[in-house]
N, C-alpha and C. Protein backbone atom coordinates (compact mmCIF):
# COMPACT_ATOMS: atom_id res chain seq x y z
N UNK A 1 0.82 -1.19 0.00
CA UNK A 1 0.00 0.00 0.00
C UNK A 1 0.87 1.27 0.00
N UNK A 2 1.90 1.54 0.65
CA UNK A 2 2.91 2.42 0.97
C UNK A 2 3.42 2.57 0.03
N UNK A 3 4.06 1.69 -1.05
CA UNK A 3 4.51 1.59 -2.43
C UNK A 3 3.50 2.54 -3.22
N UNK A 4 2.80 1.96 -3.68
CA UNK A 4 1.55 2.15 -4.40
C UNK A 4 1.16 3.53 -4.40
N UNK A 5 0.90 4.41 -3.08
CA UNK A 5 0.98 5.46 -2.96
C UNK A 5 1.89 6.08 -2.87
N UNK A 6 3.06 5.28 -2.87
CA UNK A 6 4.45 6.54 -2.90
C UNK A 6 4.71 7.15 -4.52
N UNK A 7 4.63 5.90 -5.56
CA UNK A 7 4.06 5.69 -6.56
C UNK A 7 3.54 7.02 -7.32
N UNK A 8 2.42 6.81 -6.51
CA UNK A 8 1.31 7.99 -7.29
C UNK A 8 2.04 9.02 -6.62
N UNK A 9 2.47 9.65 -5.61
CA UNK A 9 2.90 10.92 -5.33
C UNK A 9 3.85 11.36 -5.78
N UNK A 10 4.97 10.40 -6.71
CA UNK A 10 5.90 10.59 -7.11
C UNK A 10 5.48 11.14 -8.13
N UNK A 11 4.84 10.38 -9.18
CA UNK A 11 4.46 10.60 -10.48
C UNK A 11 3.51 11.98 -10.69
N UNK A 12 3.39 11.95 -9.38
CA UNK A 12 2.47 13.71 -9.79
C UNK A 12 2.81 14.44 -9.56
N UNK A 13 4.54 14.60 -8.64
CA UNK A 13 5.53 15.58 -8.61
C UNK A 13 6.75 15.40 -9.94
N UNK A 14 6.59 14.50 -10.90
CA UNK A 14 6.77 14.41 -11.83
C UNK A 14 6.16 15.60 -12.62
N UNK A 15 5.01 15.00 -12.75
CA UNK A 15 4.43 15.83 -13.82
C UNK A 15 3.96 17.29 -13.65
N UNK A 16 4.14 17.51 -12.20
CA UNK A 16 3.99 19.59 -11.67
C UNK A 16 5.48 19.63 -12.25
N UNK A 17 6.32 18.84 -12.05
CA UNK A 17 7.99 19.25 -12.51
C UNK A 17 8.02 19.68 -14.09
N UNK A 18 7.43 18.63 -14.79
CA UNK A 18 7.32 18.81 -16.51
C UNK A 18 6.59 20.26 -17.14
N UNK A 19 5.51 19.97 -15.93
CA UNK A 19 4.75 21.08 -16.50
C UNK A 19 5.34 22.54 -16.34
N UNK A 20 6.36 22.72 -15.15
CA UNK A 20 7.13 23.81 -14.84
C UNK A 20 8.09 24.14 -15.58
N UNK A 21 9.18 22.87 -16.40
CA UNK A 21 10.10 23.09 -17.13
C UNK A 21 9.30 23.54 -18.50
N UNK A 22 8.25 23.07 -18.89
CA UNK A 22 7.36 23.36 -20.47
C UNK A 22 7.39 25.41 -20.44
N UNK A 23 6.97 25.34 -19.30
CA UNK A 23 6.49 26.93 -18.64
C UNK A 23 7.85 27.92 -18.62
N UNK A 24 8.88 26.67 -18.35
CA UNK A 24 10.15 27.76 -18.91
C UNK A 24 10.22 28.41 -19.87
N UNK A 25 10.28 27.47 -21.05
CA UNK A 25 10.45 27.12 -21.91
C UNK A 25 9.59 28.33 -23.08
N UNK A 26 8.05 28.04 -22.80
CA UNK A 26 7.18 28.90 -23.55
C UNK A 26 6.74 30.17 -22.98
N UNK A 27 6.76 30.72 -21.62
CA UNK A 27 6.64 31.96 -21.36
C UNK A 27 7.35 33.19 -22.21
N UNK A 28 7.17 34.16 -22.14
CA UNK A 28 7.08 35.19 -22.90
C UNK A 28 7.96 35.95 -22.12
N UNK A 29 8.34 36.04 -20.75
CA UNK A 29 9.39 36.94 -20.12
C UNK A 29 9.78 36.37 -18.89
N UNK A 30 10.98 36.89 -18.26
CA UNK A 30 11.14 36.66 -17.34
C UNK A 30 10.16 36.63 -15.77
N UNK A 31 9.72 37.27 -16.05
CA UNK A 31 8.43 37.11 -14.50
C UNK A 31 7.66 36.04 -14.52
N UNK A 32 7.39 35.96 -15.94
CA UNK A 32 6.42 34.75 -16.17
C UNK A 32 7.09 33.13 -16.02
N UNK A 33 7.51 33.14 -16.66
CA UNK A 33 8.98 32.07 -16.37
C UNK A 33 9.33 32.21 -14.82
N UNK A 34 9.85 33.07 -14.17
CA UNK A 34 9.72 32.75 -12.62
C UNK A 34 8.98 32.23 -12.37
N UNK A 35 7.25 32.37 -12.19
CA UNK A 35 6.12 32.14 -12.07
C UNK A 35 6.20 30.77 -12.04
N UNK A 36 6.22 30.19 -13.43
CA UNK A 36 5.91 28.90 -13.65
C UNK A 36 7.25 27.69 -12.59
N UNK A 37 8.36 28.33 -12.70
CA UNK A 37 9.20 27.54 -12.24
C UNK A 37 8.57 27.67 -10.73
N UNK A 38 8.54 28.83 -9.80
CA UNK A 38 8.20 28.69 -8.55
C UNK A 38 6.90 27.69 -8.41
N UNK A 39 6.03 27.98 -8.89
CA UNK A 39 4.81 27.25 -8.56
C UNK A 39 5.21 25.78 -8.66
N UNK A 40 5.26 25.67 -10.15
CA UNK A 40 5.04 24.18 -10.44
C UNK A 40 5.68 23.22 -9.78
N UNK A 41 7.30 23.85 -10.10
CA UNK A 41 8.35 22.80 -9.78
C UNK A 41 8.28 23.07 -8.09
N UNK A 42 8.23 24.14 -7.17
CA UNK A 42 7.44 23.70 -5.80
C UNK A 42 6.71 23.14 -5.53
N UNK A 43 5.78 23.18 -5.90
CA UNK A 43 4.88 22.22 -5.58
C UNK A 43 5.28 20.81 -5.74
N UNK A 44 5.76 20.44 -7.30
CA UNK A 44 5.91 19.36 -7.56
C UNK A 44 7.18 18.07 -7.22
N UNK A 45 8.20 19.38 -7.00
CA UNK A 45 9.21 19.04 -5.70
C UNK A 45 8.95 18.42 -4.90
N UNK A 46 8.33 18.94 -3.97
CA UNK A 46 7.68 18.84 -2.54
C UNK A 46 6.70 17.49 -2.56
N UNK A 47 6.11 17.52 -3.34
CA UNK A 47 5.33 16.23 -3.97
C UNK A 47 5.96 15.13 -4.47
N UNK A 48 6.82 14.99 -4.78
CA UNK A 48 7.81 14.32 -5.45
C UNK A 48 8.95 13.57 -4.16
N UNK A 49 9.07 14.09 -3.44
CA UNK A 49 10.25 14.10 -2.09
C UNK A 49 9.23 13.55 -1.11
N UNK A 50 7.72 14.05 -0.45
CA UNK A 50 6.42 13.31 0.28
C UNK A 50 6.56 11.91 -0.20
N UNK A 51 6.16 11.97 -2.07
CA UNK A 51 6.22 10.51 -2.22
C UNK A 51 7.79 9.32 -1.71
N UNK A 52 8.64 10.52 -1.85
CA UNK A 52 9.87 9.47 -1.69
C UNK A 52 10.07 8.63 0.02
N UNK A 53 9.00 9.79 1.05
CA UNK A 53 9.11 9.36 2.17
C UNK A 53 7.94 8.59 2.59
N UNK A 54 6.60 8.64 1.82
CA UNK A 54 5.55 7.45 1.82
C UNK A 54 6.74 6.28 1.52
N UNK A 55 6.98 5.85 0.08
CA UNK A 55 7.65 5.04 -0.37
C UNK A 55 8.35 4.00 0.88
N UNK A 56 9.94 4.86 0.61
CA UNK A 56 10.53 4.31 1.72
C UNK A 56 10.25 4.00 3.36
N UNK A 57 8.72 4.51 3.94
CA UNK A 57 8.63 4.02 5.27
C UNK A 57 9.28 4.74 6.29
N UNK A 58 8.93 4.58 7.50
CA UNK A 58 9.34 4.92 8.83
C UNK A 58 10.99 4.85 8.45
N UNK A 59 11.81 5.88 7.59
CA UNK A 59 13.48 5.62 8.00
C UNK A 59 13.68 6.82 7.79
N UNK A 60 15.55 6.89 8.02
CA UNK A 60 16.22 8.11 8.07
C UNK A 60 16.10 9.07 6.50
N UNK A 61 15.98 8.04 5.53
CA UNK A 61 15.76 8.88 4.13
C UNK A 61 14.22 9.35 4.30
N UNK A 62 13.23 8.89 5.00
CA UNK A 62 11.83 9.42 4.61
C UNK A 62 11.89 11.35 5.51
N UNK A 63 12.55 11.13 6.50
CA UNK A 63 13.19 12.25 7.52
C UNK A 63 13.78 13.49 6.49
N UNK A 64 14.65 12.96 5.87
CA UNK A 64 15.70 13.16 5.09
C UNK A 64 14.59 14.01 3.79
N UNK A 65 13.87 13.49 3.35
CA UNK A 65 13.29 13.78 2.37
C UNK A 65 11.92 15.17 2.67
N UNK A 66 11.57 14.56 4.05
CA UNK A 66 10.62 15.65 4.53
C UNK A 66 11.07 16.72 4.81
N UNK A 67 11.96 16.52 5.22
CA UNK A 67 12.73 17.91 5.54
C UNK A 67 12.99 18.70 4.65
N UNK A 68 13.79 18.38 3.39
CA UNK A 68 14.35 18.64 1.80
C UNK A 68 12.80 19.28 1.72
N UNK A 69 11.71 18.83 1.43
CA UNK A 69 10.06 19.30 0.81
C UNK A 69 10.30 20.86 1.98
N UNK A 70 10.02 20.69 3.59
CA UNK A 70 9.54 21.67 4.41
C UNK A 70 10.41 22.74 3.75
N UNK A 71 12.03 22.44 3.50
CA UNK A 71 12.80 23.44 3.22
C UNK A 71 12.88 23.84 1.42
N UNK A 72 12.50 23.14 0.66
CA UNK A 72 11.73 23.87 -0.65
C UNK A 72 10.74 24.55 -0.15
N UNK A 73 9.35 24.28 0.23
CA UNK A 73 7.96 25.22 0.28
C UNK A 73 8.53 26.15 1.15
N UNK A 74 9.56 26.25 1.83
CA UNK A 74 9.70 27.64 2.49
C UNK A 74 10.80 28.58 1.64
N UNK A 75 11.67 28.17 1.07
CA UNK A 75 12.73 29.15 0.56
C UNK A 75 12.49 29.20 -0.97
N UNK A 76 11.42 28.24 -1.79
CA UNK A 76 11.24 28.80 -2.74
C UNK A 76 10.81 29.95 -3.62
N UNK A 77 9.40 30.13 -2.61
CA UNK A 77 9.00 31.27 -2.96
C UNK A 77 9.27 32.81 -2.69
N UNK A 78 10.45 32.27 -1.48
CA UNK A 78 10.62 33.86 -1.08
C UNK A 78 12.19 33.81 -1.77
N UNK A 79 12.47 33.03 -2.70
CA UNK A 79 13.76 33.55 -3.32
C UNK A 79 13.38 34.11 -4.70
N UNK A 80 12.30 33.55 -5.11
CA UNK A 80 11.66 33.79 -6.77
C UNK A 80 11.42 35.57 -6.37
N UNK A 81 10.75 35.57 -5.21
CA UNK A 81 10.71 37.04 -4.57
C UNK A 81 11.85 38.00 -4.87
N UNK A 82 12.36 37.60 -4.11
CA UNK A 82 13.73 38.35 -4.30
C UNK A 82 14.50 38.71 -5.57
N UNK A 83 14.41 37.52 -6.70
CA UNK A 83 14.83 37.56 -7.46
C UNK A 83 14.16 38.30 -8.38
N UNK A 84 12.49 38.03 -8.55
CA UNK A 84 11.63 39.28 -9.03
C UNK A 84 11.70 40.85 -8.77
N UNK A 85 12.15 41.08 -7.86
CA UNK A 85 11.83 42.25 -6.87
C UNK A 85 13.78 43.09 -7.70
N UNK A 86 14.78 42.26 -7.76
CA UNK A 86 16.27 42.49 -8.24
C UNK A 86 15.65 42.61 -9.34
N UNK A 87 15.62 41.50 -9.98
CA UNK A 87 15.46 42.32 -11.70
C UNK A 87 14.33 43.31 -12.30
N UNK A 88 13.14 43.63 -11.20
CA UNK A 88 12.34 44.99 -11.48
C UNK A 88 13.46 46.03 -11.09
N UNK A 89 14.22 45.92 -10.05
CA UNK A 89 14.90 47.10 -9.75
C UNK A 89 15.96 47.16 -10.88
N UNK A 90 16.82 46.66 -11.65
CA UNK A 90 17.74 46.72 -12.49
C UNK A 90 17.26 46.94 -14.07
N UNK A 91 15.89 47.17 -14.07
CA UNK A 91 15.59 47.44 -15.17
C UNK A 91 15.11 46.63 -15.90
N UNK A 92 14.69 45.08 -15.87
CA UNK A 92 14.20 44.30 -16.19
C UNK A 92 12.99 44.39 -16.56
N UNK A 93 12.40 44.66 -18.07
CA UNK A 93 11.29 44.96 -18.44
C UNK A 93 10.14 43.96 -18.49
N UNK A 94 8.73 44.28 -18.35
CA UNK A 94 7.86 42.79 -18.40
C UNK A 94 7.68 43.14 -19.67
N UNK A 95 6.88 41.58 -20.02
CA UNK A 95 6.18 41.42 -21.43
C UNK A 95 5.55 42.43 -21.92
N UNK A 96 5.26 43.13 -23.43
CA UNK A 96 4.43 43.77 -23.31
C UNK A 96 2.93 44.42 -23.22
N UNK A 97 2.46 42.09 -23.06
CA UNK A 97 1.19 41.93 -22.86
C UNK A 97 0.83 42.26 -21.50
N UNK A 98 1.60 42.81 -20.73
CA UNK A 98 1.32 42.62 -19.00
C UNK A 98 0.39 43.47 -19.12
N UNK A 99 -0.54 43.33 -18.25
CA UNK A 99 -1.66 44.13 -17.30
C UNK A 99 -1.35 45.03 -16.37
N UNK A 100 -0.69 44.60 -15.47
CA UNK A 100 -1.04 45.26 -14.23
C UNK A 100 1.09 45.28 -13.95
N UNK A 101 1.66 46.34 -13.20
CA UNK A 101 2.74 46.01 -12.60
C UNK A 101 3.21 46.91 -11.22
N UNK A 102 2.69 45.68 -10.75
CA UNK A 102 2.49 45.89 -8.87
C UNK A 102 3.85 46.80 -8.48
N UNK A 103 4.94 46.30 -8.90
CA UNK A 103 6.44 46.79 -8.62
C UNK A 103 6.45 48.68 -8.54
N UNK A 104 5.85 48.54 -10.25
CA UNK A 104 6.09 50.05 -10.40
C UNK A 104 4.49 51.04 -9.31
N UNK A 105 3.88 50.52 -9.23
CA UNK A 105 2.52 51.00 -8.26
C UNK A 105 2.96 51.20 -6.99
N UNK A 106 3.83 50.60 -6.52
CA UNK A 106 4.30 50.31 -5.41
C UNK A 106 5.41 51.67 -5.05
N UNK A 107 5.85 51.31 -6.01
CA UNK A 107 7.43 52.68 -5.81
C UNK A 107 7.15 53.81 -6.19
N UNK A 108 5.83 53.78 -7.38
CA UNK A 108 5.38 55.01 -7.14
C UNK A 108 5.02 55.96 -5.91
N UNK A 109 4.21 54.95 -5.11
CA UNK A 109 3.51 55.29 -3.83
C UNK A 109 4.81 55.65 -3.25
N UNK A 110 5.45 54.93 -3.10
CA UNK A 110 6.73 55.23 -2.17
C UNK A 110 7.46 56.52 -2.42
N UNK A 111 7.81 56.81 -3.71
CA UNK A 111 8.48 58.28 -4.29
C UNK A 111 6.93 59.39 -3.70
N UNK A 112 6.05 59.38 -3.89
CA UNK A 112 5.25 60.38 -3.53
C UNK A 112 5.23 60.80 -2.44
N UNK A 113 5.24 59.12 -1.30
CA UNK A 113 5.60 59.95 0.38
C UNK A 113 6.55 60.30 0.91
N UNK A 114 7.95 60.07 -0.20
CA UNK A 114 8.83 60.47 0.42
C UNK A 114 8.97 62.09 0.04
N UNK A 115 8.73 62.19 -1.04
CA UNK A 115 8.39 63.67 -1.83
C UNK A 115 7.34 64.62 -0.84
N UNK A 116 6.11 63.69 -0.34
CA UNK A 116 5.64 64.73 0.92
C UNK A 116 6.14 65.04 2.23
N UNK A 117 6.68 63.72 2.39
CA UNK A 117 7.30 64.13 3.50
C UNK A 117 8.69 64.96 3.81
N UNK A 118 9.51 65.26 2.12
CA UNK A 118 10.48 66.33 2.32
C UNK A 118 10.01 67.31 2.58
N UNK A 119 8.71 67.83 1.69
CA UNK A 119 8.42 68.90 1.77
C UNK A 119 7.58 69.49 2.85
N UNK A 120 7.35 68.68 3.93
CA UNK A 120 6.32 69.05 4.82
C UNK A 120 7.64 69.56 5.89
């Protein structure tokens, strides 16, 4: 039974992995491409490493492996962060289908209060 389901958890952190590398691959810019790599391949990581510790059972690799998942879902997304947040600041342009760009909304706000608050 432990097999069987390690099995299936593997194979579906497989395929969040495939679907993340495809997402490299065909995105249109860098943010977007972050995007896909953080999500998918986190998730599918993490899913992928669960199954390896169903699999193997009560041992030091299932430990080993949970840990590896807790410490992906925590430092993945706040490095894609970081790394988003560096290349808006260096000039890194989005697609020019984007909608919305939180970055520049953001620093706008920020230049305005600092601009009131010189002048006050």
């Amino acid at each position: 039974m432990n097999e069987t389901l390690g099995m299936i958890l593997i194979g579906i952190g497989l395929a969040f992995d495939l679907i993340g590398t495809v997402g490299l691959v065909r995105f249109p810019d860098m943010y977007n491409r972050l995007q896909a790599a953080t999500k998918c391949v986190t998730l599918g990581t993490a899913t992928l490493l669960i199954g390896v510790a169903v699999y193997s059972g009560v041992s030091a690799l299932a430990a080993k492996a949970l840990l590896g998942a807790v410490f992906i879902l925590l430092t993945s997304p706040v490095g894609a962060h970081a790394i988003a947040r560096g290349a808006h600041h260096s000039g890194v342009r989005l697609w020019e289908g984007s909608v919305q760009d939180a970055y520049q909304t953001e620093r706008q706000k920020q230049e305005y209060q600092h601009a009131k608050t010189e002048t006050a």
